[in-house]
N, C-alpha and C. Protein backbone atom coordinates (compact mmCIF):
# COMPACT_ATOMS: atom_id res chain seq x y z
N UNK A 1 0.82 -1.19 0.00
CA UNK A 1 0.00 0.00 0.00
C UNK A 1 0.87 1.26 0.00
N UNK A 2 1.95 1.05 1.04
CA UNK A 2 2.67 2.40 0.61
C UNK A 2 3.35 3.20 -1.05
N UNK A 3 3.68 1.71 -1.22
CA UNK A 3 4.41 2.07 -2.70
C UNK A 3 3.39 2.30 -3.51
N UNK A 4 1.99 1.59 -3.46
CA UNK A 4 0.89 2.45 -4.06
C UNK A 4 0.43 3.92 -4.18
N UNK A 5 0.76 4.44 -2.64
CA UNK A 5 0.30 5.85 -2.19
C UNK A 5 1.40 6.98 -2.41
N UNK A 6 2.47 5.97 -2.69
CA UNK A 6 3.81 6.93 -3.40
C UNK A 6 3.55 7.46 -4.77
N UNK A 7 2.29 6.41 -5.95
CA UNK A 7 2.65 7.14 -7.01
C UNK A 7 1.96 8.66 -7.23
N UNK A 8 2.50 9.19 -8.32
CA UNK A 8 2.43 10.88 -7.77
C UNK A 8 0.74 11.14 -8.06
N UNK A 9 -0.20 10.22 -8.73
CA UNK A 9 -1.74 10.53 -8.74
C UNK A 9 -1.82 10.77 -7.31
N UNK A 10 -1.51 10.06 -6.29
CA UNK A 10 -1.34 10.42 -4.79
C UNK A 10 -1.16 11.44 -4.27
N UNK A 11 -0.40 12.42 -4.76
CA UNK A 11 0.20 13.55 -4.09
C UNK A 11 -0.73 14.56 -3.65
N UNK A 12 -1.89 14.30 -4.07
CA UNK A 12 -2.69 15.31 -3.54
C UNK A 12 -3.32 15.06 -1.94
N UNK A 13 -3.01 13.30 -1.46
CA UNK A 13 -3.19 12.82 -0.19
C UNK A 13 -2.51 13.41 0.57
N UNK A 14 -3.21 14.08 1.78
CA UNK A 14 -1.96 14.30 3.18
C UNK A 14 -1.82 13.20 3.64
N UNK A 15 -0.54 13.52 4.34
CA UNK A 15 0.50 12.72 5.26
C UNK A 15 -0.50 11.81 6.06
N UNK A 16 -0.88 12.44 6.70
CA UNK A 16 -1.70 11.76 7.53
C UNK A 16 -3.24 10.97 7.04
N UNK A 17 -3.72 10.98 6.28
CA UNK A 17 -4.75 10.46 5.72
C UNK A 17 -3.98 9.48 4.90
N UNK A 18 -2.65 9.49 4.39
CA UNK A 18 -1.77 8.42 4.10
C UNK A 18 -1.29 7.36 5.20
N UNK A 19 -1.19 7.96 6.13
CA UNK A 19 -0.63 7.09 7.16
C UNK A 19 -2.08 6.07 7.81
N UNK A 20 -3.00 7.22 7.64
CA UNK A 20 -4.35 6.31 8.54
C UNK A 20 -4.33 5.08 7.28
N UNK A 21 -4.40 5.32 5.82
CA UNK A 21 -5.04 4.63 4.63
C UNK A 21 -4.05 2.79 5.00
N UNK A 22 -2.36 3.19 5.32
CA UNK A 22 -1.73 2.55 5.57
C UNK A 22 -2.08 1.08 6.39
N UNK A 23 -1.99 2.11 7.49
CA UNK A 23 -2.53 1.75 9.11
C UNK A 23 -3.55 0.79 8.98
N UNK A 24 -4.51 1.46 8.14
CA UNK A 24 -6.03 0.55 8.57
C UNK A 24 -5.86 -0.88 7.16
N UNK A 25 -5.23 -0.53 6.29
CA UNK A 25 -4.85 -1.96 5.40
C UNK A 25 -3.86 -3.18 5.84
N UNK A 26 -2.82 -2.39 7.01
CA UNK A 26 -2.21 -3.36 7.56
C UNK A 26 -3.26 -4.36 9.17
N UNK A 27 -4.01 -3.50 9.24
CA UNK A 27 -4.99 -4.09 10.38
C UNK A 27 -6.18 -5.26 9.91
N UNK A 28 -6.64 -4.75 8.47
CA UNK A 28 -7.63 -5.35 7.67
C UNK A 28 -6.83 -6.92 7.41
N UNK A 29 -5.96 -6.31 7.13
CA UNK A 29 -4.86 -7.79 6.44
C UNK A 29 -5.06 -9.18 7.19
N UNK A 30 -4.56 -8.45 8.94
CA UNK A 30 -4.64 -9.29 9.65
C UNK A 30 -5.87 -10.18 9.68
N UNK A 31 -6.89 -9.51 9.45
CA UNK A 31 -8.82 -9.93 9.67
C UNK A 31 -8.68 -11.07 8.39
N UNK A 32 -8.08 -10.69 7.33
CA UNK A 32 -8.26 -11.88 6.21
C UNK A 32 -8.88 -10.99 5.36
N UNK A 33 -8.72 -9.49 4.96
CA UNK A 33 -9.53 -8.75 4.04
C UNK A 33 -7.99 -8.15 2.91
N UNK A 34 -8.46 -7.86 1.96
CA UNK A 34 -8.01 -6.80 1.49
C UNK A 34 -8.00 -6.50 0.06
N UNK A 35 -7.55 -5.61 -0.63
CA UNK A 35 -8.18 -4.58 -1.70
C UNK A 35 -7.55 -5.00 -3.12
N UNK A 36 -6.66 -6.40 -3.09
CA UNK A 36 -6.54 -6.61 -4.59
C UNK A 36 -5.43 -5.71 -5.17
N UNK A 37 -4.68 -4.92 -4.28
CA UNK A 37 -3.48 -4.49 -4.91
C UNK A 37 -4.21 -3.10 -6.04
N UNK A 38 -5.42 -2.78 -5.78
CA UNK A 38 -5.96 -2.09 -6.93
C UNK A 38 -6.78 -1.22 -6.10
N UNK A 39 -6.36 0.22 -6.47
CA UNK A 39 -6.76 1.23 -6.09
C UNK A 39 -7.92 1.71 -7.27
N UNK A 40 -8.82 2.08 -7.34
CA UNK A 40 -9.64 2.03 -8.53
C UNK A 40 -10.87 3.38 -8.27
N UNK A 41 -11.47 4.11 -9.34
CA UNK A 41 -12.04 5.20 -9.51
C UNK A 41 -12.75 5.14 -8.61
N UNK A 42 -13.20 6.35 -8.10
CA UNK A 42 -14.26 6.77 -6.75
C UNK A 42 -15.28 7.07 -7.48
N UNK A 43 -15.96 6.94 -8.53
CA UNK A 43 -17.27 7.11 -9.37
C UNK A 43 -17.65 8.46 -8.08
N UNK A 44 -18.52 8.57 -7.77
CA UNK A 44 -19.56 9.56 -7.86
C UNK A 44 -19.12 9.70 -5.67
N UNK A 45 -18.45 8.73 -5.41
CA UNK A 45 -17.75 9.07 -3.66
C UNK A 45 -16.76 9.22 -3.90
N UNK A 46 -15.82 9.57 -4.64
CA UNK A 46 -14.42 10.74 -4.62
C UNK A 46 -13.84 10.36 -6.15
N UNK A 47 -12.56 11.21 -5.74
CA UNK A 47 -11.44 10.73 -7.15
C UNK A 47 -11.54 9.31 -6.93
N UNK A 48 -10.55 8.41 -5.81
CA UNK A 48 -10.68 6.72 -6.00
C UNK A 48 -11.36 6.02 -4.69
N UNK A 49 -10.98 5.20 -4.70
CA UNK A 49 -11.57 4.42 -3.97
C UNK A 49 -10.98 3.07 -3.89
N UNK A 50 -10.71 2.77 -2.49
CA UNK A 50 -10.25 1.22 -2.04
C UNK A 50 -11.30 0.44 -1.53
N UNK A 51 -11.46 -0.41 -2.04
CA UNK A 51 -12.74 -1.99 -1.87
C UNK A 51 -11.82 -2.58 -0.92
N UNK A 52 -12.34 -2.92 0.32
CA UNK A 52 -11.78 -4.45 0.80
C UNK A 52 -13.14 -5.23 1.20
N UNK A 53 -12.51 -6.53 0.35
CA UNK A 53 -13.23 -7.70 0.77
C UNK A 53 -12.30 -9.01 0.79
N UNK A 54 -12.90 -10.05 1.64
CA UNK A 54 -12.35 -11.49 1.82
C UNK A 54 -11.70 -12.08 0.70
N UNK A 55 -10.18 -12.29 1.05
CA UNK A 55 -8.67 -12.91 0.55
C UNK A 55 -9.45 -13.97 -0.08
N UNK A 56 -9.23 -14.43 -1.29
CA UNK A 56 -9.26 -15.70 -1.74
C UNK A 56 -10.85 -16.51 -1.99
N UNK A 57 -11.33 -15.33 -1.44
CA UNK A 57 -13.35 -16.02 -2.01
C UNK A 57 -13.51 -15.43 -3.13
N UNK A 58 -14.59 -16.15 -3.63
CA UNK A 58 -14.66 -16.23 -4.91
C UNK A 58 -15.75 -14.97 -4.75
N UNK A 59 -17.05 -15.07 -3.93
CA UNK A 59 -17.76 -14.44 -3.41
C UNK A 59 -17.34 -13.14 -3.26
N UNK A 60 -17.35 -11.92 -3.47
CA UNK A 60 -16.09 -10.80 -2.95
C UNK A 60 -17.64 -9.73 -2.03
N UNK A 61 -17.83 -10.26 -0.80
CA UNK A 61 -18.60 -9.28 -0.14
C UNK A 61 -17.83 -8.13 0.39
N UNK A 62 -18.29 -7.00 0.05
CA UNK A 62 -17.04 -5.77 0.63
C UNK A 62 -17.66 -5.49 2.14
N UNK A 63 -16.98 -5.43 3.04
CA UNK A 63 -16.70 -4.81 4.23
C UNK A 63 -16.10 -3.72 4.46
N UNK A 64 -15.40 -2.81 3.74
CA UNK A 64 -15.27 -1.80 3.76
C UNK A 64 -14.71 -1.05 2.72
N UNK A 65 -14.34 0.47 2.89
CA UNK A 65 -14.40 1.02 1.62
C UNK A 65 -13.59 2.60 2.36
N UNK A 66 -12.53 3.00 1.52
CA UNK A 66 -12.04 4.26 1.41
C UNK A 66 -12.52 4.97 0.45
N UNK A 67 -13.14 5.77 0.63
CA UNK A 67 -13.09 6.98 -0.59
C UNK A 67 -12.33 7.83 -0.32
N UNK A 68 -11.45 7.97 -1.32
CA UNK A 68 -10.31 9.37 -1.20
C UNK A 68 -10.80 10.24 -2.20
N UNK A 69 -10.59 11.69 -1.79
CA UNK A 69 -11.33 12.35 -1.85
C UNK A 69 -10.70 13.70 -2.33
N UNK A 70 -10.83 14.79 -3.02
CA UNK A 70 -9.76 15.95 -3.09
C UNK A 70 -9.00 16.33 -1.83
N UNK A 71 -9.89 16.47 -0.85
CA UNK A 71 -9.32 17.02 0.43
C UNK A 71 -9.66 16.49 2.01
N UNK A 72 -10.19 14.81 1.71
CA UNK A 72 -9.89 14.44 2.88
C UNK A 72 -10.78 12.98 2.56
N UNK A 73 -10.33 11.95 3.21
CA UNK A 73 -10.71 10.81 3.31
C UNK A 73 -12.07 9.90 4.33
N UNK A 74 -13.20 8.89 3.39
CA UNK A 74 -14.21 8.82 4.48
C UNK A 74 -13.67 6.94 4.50
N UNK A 75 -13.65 6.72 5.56
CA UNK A 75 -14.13 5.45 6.07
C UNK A 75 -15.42 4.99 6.07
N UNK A 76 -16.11 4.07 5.06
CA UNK A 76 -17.53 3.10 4.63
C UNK A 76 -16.93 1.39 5.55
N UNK A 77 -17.90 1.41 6.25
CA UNK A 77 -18.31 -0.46 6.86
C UNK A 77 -19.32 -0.62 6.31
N UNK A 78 -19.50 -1.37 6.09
CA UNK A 78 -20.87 -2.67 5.79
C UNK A 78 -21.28 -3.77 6.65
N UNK A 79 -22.08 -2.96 7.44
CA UNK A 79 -23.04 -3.78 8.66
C UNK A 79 -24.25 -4.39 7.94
N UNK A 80 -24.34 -5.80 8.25
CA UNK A 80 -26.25 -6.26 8.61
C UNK A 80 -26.27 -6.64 9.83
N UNK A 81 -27.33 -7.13 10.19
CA UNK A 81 -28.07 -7.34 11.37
C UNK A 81 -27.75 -6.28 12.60
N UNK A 82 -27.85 -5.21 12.31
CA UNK A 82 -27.32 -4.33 13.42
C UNK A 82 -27.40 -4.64 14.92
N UNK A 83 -29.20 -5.42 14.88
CA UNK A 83 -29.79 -5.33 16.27
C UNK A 83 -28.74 -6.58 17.21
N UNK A 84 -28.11 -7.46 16.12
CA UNK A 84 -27.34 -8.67 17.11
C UNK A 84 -26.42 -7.55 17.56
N UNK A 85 -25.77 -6.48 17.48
CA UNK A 85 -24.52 -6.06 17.61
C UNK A 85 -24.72 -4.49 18.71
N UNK A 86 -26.47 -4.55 19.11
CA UNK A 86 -26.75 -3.27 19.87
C UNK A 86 -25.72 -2.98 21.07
N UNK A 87 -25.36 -3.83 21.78
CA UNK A 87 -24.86 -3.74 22.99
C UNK A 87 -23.68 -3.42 22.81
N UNK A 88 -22.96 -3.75 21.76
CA UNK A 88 -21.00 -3.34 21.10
C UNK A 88 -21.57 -1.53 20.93
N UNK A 89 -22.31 -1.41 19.83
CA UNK A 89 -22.85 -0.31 19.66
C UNK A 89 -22.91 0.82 20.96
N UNK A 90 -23.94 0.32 21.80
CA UNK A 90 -24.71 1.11 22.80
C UNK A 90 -23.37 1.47 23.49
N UNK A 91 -22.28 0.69 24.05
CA UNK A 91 -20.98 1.21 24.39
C UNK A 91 -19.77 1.61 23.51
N UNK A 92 -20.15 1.83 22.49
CA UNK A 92 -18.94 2.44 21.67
C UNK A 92 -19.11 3.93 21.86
N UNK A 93 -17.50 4.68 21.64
CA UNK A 93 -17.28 5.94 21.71
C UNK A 93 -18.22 6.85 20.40
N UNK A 94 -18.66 7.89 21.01
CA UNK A 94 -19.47 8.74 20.53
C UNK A 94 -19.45 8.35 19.24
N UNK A 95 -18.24 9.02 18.78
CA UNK A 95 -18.44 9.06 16.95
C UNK A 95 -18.34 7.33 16.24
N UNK A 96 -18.50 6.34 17.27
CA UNK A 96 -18.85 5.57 16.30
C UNK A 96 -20.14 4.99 16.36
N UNK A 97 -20.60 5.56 17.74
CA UNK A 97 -22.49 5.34 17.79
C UNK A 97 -23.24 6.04 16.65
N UNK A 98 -22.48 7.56 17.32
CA UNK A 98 -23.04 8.80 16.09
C UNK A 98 -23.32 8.18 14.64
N UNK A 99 -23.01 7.20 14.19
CA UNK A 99 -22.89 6.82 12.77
C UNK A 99 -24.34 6.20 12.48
N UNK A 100 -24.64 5.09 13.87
CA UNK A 100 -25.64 4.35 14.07
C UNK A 100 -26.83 5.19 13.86
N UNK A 101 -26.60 6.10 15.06
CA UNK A 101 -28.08 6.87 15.27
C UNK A 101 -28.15 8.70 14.88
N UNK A 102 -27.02 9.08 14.28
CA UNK A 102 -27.28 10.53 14.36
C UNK A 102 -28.18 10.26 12.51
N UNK A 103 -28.93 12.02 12.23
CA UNK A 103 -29.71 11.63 11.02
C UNK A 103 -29.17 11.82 9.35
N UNK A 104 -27.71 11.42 9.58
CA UNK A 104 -27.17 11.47 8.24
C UNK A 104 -27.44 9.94 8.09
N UNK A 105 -28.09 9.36 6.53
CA UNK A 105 -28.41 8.40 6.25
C UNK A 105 -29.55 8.41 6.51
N UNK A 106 -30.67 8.58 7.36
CA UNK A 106 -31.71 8.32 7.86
C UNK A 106 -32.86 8.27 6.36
N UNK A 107 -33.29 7.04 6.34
CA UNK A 107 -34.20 6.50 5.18
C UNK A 107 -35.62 7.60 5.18
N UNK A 108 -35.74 7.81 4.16
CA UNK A 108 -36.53 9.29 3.46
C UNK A 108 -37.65 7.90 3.05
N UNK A 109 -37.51 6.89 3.26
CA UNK A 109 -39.17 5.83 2.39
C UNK A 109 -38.73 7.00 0.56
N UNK A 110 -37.79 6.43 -0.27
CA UNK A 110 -37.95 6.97 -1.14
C UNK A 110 -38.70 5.74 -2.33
N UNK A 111 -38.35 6.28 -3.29
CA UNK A 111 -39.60 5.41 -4.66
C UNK A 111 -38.63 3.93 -4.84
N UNK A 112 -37.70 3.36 -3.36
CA UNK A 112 -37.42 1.73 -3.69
C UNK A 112 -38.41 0.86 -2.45
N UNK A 113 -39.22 1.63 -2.06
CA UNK A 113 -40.00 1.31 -1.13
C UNK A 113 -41.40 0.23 -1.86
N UNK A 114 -41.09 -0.70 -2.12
CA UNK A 114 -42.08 -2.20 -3.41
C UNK A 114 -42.86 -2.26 -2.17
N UNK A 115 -44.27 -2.25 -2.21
CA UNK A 115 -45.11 -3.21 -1.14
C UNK A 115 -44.92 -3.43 0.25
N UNK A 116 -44.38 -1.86 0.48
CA UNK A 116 -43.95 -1.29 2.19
C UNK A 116 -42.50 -2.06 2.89
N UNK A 117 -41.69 -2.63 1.65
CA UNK A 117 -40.23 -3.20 1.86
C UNK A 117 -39.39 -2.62 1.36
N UNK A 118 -38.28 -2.34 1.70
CA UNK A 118 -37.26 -1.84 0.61
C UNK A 118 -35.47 -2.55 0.95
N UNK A 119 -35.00 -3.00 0.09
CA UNK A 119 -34.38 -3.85 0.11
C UNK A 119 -33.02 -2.99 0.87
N UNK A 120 -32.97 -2.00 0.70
CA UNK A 120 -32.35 -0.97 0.70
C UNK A 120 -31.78 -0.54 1.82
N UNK A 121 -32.81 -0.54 3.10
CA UNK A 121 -33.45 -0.21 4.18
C UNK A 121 -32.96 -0.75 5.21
N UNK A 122 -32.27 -0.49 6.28
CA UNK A 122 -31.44 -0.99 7.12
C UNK A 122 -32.44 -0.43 8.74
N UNK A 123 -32.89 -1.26 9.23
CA UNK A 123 -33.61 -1.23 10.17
C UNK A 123 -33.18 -1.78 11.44
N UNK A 124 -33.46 -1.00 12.59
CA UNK A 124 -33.01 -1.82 13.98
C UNK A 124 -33.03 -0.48 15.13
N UNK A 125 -32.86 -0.90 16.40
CA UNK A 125 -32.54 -0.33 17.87
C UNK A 125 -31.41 -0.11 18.04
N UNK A 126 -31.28 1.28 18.78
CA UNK A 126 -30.21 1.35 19.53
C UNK A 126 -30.58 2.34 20.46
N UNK A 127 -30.55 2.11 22.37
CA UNK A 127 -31.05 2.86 22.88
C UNK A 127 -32.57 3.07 22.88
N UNK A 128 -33.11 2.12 22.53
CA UNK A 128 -34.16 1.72 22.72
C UNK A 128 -35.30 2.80 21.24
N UNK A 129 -34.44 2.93 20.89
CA UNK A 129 -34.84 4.17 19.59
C UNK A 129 -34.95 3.06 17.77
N UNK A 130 -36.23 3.34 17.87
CA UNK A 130 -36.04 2.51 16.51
C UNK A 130 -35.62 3.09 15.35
N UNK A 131 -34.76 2.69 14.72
CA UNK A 131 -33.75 3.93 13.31
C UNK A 131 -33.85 2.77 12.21
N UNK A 132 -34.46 4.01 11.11
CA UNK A 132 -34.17 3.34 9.79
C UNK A 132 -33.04 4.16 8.86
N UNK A 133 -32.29 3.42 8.35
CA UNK A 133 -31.05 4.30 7.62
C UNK A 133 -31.34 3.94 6.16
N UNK A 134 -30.73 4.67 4.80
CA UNK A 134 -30.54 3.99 3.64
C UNK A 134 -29.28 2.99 3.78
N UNK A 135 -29.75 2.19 3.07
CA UNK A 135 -28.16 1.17 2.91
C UNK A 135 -27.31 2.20 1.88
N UNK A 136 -27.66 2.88 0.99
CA UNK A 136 -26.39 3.37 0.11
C UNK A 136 -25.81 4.46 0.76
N UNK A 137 -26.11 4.91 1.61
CA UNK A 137 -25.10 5.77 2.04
C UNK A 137 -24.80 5.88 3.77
N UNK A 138 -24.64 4.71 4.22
CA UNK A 138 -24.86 4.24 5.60
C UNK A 138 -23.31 4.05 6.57
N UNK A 139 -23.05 4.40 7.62
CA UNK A 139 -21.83 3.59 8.22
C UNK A 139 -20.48 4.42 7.58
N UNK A 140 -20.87 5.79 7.24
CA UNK A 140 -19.61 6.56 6.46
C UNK A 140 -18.80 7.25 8.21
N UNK A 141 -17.96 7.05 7.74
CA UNK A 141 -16.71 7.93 8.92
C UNK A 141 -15.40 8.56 8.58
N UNK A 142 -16.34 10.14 8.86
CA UNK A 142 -15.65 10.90 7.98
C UNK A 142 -14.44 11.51 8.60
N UNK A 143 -13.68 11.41 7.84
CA UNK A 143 -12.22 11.91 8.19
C UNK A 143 -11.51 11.12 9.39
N UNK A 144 -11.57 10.01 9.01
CA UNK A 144 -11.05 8.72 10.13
C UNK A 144 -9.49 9.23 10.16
N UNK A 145 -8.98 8.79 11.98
CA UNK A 145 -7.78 9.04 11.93
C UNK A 145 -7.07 7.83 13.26
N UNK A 146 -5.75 7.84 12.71
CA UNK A 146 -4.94 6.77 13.61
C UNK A 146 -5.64 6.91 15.27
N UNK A 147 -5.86 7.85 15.63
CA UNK A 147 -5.94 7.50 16.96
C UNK A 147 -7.64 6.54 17.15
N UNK A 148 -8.38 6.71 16.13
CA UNK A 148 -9.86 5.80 16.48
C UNK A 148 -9.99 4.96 15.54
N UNK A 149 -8.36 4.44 15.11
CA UNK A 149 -8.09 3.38 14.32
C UNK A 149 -8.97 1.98 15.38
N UNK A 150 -8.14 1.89 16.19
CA UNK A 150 -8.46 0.72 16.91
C UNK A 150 -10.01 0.56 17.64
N UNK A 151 -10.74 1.58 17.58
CA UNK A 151 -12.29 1.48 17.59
C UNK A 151 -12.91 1.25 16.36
N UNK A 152 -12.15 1.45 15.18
CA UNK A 152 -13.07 0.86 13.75
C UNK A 152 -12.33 -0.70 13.60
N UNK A 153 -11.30 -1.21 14.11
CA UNK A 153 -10.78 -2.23 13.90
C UNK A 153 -11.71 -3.24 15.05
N UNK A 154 -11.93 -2.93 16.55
CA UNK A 154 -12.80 -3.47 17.01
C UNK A 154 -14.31 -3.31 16.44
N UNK A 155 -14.98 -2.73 16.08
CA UNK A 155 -16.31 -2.47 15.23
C UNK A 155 -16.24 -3.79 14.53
N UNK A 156 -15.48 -3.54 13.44
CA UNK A 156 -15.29 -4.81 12.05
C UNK A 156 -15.03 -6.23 12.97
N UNK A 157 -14.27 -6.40 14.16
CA UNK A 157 -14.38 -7.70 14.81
C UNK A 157 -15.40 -7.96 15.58
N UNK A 158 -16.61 -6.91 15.52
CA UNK A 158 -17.48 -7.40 16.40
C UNK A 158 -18.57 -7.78 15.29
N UNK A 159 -18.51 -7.47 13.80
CA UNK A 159 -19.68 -7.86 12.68
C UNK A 159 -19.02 -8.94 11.94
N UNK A 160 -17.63 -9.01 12.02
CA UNK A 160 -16.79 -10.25 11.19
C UNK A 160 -15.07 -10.88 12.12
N UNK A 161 -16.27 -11.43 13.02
CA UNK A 161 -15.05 -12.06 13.81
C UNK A 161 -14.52 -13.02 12.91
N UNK A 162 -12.96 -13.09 13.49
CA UNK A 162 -11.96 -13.70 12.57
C UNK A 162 -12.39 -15.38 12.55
N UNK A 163 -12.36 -15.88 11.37
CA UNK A 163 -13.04 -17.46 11.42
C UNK A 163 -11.73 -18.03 11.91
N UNK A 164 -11.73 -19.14 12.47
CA UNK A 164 -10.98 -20.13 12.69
C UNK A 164 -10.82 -21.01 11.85
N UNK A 165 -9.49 -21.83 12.14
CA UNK A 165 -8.69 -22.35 10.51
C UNK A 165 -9.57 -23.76 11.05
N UNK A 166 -9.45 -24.41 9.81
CA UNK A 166 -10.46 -25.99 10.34
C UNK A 166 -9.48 -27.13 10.14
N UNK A 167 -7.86 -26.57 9.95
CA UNK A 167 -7.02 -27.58 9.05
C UNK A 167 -6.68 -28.38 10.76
């Protein structure tokens, strides 16, 4: 990743949004995730964008996502079942509850709403508060940095604990 973030399309990254980008791919690694060696266009969430999903499946579910950005970088997770995970939640530090329950994301019932379902639609408790979010723009953390590295690295082990080898 570094020698990636060296080439000069990079240069417009700060230091430090380099070092977090680093940081959090060498942590992912460990989990069994990562991005394919391929840094690839940010369509319509920045200049690029890093995908990580599961080493060696064929399946490629993403768990998380960098968008880099002209002038600063967001951290994307990909949660389901929120409600198994209320209690990790209900004690996590502010800004990573804030994600759960503050009203950025909060589902508008727009026109993917088929027969009062929407596939879309990420539903559940926290604090005894029932919240509906959109799935497309859900779980963003903006301007992530080394020091609440290790609260997004616990987050991701509490929705994708590390499997055990069966050999």
């Amino acid at each position: 990743m570094k020698t990636i973030l060296a080439e000069e399309r990079f240069n417009f990254i700060s230091d430090e949004n380099k070092k977090f980008i680093i940081a959090f791919n060498n942590e992912i690694s460990k989990l069994g995730y990562g991005f394919g060696g391929n840094i690839g266009s940010g369509y319509c969430w920045g200049k690029y964008m890093i995908i990580y999903s599961r080493i060696g499946i064929k399946s490629k579910k993403v768990v998380a996502r960098i968008y880099i950005r002209e002038d600063s970088i967001v951290l994307r997770l990909f949660f389901n079942n929120i409600d198994n995970h209320r209690d990790h939640i209900e004690h996590s530090p502010k800004y990573i509850k804030d994600v759960f329950t503050g009203e950025y994301g909060k589902c508008n019932h727009c026109h993917n709403d088929k027969g009062g379902k929407c596939r879309f639609r990420k539903t559940y408790s926290i604090d005894n508060k029932f919240i509906e979010k959109c799935n497309g723009i859900t779980f963003e953390f903006s301007e992530p940095d080394l020091k609440k590295l290790p609260d997004y690295m616990n987050l991701l082990n509490e929705f994708y604990p590390k499997r055990r080898s069966t050999i």
